[in-house]
C-alpha atoms as a PDB file:
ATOM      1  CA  UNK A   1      -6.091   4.215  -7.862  1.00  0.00           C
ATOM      2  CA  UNK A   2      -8.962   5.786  -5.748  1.00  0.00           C
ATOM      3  CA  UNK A   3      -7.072   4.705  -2.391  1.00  0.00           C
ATOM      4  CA  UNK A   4      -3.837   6.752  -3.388  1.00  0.00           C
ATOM      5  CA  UNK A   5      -5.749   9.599  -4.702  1.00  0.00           C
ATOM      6  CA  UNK A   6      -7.062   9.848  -1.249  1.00  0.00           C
ATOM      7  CA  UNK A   7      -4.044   8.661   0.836  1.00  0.00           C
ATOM      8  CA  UNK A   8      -2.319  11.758  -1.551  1.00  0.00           C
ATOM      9  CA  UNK A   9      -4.777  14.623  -1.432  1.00  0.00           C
ATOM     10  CA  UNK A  10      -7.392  14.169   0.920  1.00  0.00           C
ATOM     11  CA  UNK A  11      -6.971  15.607   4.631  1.00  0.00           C
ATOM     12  CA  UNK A  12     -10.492  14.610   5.277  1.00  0.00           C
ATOM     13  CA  UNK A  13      -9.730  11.131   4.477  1.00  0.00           C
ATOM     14  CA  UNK A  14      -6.590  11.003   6.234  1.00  0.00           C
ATOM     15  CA  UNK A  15      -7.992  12.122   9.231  1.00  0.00           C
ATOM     16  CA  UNK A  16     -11.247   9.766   9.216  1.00  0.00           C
ATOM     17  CA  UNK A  17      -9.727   6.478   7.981  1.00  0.00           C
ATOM     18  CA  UNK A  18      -7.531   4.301  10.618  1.00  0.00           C
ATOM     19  CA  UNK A  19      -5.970   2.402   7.431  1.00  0.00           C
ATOM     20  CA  UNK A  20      -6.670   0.900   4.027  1.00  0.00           C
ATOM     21  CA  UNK A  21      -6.383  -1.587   1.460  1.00  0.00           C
ATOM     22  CA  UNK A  22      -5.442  -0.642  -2.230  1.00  0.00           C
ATOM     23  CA  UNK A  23      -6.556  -3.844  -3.901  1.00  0.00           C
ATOM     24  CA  UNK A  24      -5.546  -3.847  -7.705  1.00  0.00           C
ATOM     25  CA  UNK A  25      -4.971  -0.378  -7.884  1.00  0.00           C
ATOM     26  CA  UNK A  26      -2.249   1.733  -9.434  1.00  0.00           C
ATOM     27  CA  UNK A  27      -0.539   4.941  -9.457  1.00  0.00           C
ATOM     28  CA  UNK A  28       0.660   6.188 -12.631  1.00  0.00           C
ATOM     29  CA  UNK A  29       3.558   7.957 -12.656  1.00  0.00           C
ATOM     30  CA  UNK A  30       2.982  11.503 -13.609  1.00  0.00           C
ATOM     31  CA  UNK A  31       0.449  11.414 -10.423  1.00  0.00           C
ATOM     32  CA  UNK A  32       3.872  10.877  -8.166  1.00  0.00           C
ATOM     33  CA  UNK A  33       4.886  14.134  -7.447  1.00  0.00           C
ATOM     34  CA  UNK A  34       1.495  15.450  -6.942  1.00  0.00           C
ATOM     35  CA  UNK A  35       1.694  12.952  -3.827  1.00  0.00           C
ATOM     36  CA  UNK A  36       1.688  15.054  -0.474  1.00  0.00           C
ATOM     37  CA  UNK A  37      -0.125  13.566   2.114  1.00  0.00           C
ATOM     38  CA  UNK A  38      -0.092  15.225   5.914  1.00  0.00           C
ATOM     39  CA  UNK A  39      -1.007  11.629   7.674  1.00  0.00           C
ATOM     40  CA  UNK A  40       0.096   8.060   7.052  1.00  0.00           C
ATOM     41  CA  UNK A  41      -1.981   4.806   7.848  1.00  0.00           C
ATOM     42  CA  UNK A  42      -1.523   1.491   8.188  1.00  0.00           C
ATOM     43  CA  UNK A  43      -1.302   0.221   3.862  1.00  0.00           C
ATOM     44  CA  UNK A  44      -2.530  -3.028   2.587  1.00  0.00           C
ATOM     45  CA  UNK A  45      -1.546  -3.281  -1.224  1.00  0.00           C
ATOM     46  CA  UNK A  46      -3.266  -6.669  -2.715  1.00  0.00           C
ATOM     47  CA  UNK A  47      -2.308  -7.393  -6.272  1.00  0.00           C
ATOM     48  CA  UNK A  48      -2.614 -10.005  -8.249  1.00  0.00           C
ATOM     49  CA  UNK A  49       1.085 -11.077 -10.027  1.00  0.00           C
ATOM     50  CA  UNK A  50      -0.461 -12.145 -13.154  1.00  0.00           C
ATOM     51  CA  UNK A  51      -2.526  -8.734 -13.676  1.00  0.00           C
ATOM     52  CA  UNK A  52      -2.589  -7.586 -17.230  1.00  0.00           C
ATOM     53  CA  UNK A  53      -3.917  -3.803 -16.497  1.00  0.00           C
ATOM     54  CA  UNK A  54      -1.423  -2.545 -13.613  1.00  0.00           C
ATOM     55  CA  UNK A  55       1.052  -5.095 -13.757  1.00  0.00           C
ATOM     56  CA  UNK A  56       2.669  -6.447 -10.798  1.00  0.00           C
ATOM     57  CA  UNK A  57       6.268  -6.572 -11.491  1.00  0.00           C
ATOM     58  CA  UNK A  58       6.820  -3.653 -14.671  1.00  0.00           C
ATOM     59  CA  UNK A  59       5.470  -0.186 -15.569  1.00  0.00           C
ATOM     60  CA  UNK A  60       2.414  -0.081 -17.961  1.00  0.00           C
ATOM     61  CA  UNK A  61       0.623   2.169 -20.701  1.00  0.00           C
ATOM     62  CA  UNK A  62      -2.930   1.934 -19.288  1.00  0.00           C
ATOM     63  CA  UNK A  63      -5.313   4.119 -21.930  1.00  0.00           C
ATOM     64  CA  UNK A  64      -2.282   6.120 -22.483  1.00  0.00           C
ATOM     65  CA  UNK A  65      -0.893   6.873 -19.282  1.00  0.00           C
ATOM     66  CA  UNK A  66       2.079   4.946 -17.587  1.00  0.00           C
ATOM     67  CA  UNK A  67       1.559   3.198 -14.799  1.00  0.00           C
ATOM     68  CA  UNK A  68       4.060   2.095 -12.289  1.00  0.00           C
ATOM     69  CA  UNK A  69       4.076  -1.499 -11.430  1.00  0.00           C
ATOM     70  CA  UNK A  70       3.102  -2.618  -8.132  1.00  0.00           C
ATOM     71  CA  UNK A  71       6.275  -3.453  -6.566  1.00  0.00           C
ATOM     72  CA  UNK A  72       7.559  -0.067  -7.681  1.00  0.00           C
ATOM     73  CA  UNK A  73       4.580   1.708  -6.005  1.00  0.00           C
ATOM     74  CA  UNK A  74       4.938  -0.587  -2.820  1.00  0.00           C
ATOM     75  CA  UNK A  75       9.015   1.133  -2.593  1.00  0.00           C
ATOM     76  CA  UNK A  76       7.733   4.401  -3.340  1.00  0.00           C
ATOM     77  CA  UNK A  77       5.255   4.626  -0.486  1.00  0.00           C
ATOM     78  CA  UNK A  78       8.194   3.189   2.106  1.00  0.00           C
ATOM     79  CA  UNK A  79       9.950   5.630   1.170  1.00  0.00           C
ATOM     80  CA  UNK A  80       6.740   8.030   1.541  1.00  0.00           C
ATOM     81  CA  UNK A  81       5.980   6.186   5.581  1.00  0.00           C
ATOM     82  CA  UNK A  82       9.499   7.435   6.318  1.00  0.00           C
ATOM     83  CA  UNK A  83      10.882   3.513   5.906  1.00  0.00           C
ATOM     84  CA  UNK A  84      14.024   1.963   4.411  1.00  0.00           C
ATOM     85  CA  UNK A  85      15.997  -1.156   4.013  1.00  0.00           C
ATOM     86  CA  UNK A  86      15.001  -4.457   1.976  1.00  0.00           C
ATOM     87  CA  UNK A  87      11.077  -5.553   2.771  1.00  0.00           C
ATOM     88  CA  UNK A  88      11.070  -8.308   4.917  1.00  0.00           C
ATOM     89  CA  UNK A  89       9.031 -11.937   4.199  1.00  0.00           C
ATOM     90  CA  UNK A  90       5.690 -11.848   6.122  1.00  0.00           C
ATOM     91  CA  UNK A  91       3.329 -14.817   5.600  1.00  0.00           C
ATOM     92  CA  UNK A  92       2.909 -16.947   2.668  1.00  0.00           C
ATOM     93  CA  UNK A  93       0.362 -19.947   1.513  1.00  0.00           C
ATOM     94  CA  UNK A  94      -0.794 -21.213  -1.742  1.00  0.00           C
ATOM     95  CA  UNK A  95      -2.158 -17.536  -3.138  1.00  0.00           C
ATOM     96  CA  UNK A  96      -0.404 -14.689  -0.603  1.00  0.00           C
ATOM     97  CA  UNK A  97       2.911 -13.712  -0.635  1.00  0.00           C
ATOM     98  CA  UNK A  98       3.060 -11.028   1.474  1.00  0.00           C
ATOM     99  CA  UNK A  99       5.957  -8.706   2.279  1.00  0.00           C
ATOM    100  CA  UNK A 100       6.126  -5.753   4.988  1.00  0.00           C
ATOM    101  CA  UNK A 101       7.632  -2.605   3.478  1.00  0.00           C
ATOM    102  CA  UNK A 102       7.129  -0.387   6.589  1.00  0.00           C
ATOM    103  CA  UNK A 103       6.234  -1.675  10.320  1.00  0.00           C
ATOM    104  CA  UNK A 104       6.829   0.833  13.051  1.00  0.00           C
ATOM    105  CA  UNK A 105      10.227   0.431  14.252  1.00  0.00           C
ATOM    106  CA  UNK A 106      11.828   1.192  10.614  1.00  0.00           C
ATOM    107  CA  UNK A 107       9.039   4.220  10.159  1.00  0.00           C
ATOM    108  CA  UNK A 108      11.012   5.819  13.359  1.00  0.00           C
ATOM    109  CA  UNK A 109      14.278   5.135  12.340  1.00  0.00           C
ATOM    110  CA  UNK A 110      13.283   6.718   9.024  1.00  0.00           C
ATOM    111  CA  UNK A 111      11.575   9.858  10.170  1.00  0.00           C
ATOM    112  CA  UNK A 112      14.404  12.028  10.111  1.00  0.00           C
ATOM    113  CA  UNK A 113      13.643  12.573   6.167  1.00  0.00           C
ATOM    114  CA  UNK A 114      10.558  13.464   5.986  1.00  0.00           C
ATOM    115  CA  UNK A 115       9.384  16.632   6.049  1.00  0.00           C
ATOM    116  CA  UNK A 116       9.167  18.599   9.942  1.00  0.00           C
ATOM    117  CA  UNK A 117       5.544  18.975   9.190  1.00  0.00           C
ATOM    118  CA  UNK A 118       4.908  15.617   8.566  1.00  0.00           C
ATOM    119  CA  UNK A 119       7.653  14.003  10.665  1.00  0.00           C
ATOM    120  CA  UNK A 120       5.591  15.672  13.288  1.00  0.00           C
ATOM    121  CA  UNK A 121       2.150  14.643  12.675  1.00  0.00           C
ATOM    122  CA  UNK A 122       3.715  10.930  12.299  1.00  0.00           C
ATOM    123  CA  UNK A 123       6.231  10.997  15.289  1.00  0.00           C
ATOM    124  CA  UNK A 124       2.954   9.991  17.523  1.00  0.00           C
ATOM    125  CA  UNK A 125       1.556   7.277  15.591  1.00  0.00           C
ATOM    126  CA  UNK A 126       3.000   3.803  16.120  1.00  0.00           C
ATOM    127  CA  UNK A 127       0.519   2.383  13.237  1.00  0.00           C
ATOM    128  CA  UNK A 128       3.036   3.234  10.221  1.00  0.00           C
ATOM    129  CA  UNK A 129       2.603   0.097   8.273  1.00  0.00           C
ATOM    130  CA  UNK A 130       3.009  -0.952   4.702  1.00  0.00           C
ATOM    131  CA  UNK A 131       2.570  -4.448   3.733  1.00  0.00           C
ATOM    132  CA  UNK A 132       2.510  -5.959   0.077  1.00  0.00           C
ATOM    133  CA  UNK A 133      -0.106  -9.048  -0.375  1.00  0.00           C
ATOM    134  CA  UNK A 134       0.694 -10.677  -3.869  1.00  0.00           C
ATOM    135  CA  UNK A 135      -2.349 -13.131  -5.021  1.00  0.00           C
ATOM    136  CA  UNK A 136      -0.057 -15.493  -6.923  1.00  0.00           C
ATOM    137  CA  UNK A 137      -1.419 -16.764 -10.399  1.00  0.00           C
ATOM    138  CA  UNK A 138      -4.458 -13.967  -9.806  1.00  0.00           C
ATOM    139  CA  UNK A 139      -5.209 -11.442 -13.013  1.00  0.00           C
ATOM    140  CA  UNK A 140      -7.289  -8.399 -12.504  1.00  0.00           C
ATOM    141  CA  UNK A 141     -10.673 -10.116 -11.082  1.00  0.00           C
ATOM    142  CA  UNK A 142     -12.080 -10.429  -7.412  1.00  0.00           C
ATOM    143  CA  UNK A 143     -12.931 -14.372  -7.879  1.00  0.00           C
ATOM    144  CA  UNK A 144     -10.161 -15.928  -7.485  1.00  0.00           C
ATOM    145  CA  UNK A 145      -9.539 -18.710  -5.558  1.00  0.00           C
ATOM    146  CA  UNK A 146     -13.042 -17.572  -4.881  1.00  0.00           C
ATOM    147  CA  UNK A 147     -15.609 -14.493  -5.409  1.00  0.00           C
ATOM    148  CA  UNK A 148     -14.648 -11.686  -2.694  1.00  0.00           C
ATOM    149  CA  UNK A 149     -11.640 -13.391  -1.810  1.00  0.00           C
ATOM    150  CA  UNK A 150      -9.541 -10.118  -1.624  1.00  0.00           C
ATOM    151  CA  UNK A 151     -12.229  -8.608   0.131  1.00  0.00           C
ATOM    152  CA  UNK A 152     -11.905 -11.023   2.966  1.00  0.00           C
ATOM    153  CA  UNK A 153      -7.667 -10.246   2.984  1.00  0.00           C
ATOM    154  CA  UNK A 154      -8.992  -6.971   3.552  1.00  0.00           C
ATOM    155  CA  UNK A 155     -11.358  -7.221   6.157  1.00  0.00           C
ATOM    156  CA  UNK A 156      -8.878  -9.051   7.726  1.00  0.00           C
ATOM    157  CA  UNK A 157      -6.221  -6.738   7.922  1.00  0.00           C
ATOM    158  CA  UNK A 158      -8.479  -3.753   8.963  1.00  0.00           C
ATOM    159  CA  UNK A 159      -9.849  -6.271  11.983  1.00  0.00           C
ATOM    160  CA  UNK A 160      -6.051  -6.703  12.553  1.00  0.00           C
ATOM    161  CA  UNK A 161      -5.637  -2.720  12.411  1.00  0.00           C
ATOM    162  CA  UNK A 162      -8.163  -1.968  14.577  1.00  0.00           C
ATOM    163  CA  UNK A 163      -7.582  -4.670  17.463  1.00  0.00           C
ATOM    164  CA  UNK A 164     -10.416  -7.230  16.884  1.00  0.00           C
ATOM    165  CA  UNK A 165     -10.198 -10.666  16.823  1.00  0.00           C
END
Protein backbone atom coordinates (compact mmCIF):
# COMPACT_ATOMS: atom_id res chain seq x y z
CA UNK A 1 0.00 0.00 0.00
CA UNK A 2 2.95 2.39 0.86
CA UNK A 3 4.28 2.09 -2.91
CA UNK A 4 0.85 3.43 -4.36
CA UNK A 5 0.46 5.98 -1.75
CA UNK A 6 3.64 7.32 -3.09
CA UNK A 7 3.36 6.45 -6.83
CA UNK A 8 -0.29 8.56 -6.13
CA UNK A 9 0.67 11.59 -4.08
CA UNK A 10 4.17 12.09 -3.80
CA UNK A 11 6.03 14.45 -6.44
CA UNK A 12 9.13 14.05 -4.42
CA UNK A 13 9.02 10.42 -4.84
CA UNK A 14 8.14 10.46 -8.33
CA UNK A 15 10.83 12.51 -9.19
CA UNK A 16 13.66 10.60 -7.07
CA UNK A 17 12.69 6.95 -7.74
CA UNK A 18 13.62 5.38 -11.37
CA UNK A 19 10.90 2.52 -10.58
CA UNK A 20 9.45 0.21 -7.96
CA UNK A 21 8.18 -2.91 -6.73
CA UNK A 22 4.75 -3.14 -4.83
CA UNK A 23 5.24 -6.54 -3.26
CA UNK A 24 1.95 -7.71 -1.44
CA UNK A 25 0.49 -4.51 -1.34
CA UNK A 26 -2.99 -3.21 -2.04
CA UNK A 27 -5.04 -0.33 -2.90
CA UNK A 28 -8.36 -0.15 -1.50
CA UNK A 29 -10.82 1.22 -3.39
CA UNK A 30 -12.06 4.41 -1.92
CA UNK A 31 -8.14 5.47 -2.22
CA UNK A 32 -8.75 5.23 -6.31
CA UNK A 33 -9.84 8.43 -7.15
CA UNK A 34 -7.57 10.19 -4.86
CA UNK A 35 -4.88 8.65 -7.39
CA UNK A 36 -3.15 11.59 -9.40
CA UNK A 37 0.25 11.08 -9.99
CA UNK A 38 2.38 13.72 -12.37
CA UNK A 39 5.19 10.87 -13.31
CA UNK A 40 5.00 7.18 -14.11
CA UNK A 41 7.84 4.51 -13.50
CA UNK A 42 8.67 1.39 -14.45
CA UNK A 43 5.90 -1.05 -11.85
CA UNK A 44 6.75 -4.38 -10.47
CA UNK A 45 3.54 -5.78 -8.66
CA UNK A 46 4.61 -9.25 -6.79
CA UNK A 47 1.72 -11.04 -5.18
CA UNK A 48 1.29 -14.05 -3.93
CA UNK A 49 -2.13 -15.96 -5.56
CA UNK A 50 -2.94 -17.68 -2.45
CA UNK A 51 -2.84 -14.36 -0.20
CA UNK A 52 -5.55 -14.24 2.37
CA UNK A 53 -5.19 -10.29 3.29
CA UNK A 54 -5.24 -8.55 -0.33
CA UNK A 55 -6.31 -11.28 -2.33
CA UNK A 56 -5.00 -11.92 -5.66
CA UNK A 57 -7.87 -12.61 -7.84
CA UNK A 58 -11.22 -10.76 -5.77
CA UNK A 59 -11.87 -7.56 -3.78
CA UNK A 60 -11.48 -7.81 0.08
CA UNK A 61 -12.77 -6.23 3.49
CA UNK A 62 -9.34 -5.69 5.11
CA UNK A 63 -10.14 -4.09 8.88
CA UNK A 64 -13.12 -2.65 7.27
CA UNK A 65 -12.06 -1.19 4.19
CA UNK A 66 -12.38 -2.87 0.65
CA UNK A 67 -9.64 -3.71 -1.04
CA UNK A 68 -9.30 -4.32 -4.69
CA UNK A 69 -7.74 -7.52 -5.69
CA UNK A 70 -4.51 -7.56 -7.33
CA UNK A 71 -5.35 -8.26 -10.80
CA UNK A 72 -7.91 -5.47 -10.59
CA UNK A 73 -5.24 -3.00 -9.34
CA UNK A 74 -2.66 -4.34 -12.01
CA UNK A 75 -5.73 -3.06 -14.94
CA UNK A 76 -6.27 -0.01 -13.12
CA UNK A 77 -2.71 1.26 -13.21
CA UNK A 78 -2.52 0.30 -17.26
CA UNK A 79 -5.01 2.18 -17.64
CA UNK A 80 -3.25 4.91 -15.26
CA UNK A 81 0.54 4.36 -17.64
CA UNK A 82 -1.67 5.39 -20.56
CA UNK A 83 -1.81 1.38 -21.75
CA UNK A 84 -4.53 -0.84 -23.22
CA UNK A 85 -5.28 -4.14 -24.75
CA UNK A 86 -5.10 -7.75 -23.04
CA UNK A 87 -1.61 -8.17 -20.83
CA UNK A 88 0.62 -10.20 -22.59
CA UNK A 89 2.50 -13.65 -21.04
CA UNK A 90 6.05 -12.68 -19.88
CA UNK A 91 8.09 -15.41 -18.14
CA UNK A 92 6.95 -18.21 -16.11
CA UNK A 93 8.70 -21.13 -13.82
CA UNK A 94 7.59 -23.13 -10.93
CA UNK A 95 6.55 -19.86 -8.57
CA UNK A 96 6.32 -16.62 -11.23
CA UNK A 97 3.80 -16.05 -13.52
CA UNK A 98 4.41 -12.91 -14.73
CA UNK A 99 2.37 -10.78 -17.12
CA UNK A 100 3.30 -7.22 -18.73
CA UNK A 101 0.39 -4.79 -18.45
CA UNK A 102 2.25 -1.76 -19.92
CA UNK A 103 5.77 -1.85 -21.92
CA UNK A 104 6.55 1.24 -23.90
CA UNK A 105 5.19 0.83 -27.24
CA UNK A 106 1.41 0.38 -25.87
CA UNK A 107 2.15 3.44 -23.18
CA UNK A 108 2.58 5.65 -26.59
CA UNK A 109 -0.14 4.37 -28.37
CA UNK A 110 -2.17 5.06 -25.23
CA UNK A 111 -1.10 8.56 -24.39
CA UNK A 112 -3.64 10.31 -26.16
CA UNK A 113 -5.98 9.82 -22.89
CA UNK A 114 -4.27 10.94 -20.41
CA UNK A 115 -4.30 14.11 -19.23
CA UNK A 116 -2.03 17.09 -21.46
CA UNK A 117 -0.20 17.62 -18.26
CA UNK A 118 0.72 14.31 -17.77
CA UNK A 119 0.75 13.06 -21.37
CA UNK A 120 3.48 15.60 -21.44
CA UNK A 121 5.66 14.81 -18.63
CA UNK A 122 5.37 11.00 -19.95
CA UNK A 123 5.70 11.63 -23.79
CA UNK A 124 9.72 11.64 -23.02
CA UNK A 125 10.08 8.65 -21.01
CA UNK A 126 10.42 5.33 -22.82
CA UNK A 127 10.51 3.43 -19.23
CA UNK A 128 6.51 3.14 -18.95
CA UNK A 129 6.33 -0.35 -17.68
CA UNK A 130 3.89 -2.39 -15.70
CA UNK A 131 4.48 -5.95 -15.13
CA UNK A 132 2.43 -8.40 -12.81
CA UNK A 133 4.73 -11.21 -10.95
CA UNK A 134 2.24 -13.82 -9.37
CA UNK A 135 4.18 -16.16 -6.66
CA UNK A 136 1.98 -19.19 -7.33
CA UNK A 137 0.86 -21.23 -4.14
CA UNK A 138 2.55 -18.07 -1.99
CA UNK A 139 0.17 -16.48 1.01
CA UNK A 140 1.08 -13.21 2.54
CA UNK A 141 4.81 -14.10 3.85
CA UNK A 142 8.36 -13.23 2.38
CA UNK A 143 9.70 -17.03 2.86
CA UNK A 144 8.53 -18.70 0.39
CA UNK A 145 10.19 -20.88 -1.69
CA UNK A 146 12.70 -19.24 0.55
CA UNK A 147 13.23 -16.18 3.14
CA UNK A 148 13.67 -12.84 0.94
CA UNK A 149 12.72 -14.54 -2.05
CA UNK A 150 10.53 -11.58 -3.34
CA UNK A 151 13.13 -9.37 -2.38
CA UNK A 152 15.52 -10.92 -4.80
CA UNK A 153 12.46 -10.62 -7.82
CA UNK A 154 12.85 -7.20 -6.85
CA UNK A 155 16.30 -6.46 -6.90
CA UNK A 156 16.20 -8.03 -9.98
CA UNK A 157 13.91 -6.05 -11.79
CA UNK A 158 15.33 -2.67 -10.49
CA UNK A 159 19.01 -4.09 -11.82
CA UNK A 160 16.96 -4.74 -15.02
CA UNK A 161 15.49 -1.02 -14.77
CA UNK A 162 18.48 0.56 -14.29
CA UNK A 163 20.80 -1.27 -16.97
CA UNK A 164 23.02 -3.58 -14.81
CA UNK A 165 23.77 -6.90 -15.33
Amino acid sequence: MMVNYLLCKSEYFQNTATAVVDILGGIGESFISQCTPKKLLPHLILHGTEDPVITYSQDTLVDGSKFISTLKMAKWWQGLQGCSGDPQPANSDKILDCTVYCDPASAAAGRRHLSRKLAATQAASSKAYLKLCAMKGVGHDMHTPYQGYPFDIAWDFFKQQAGLP
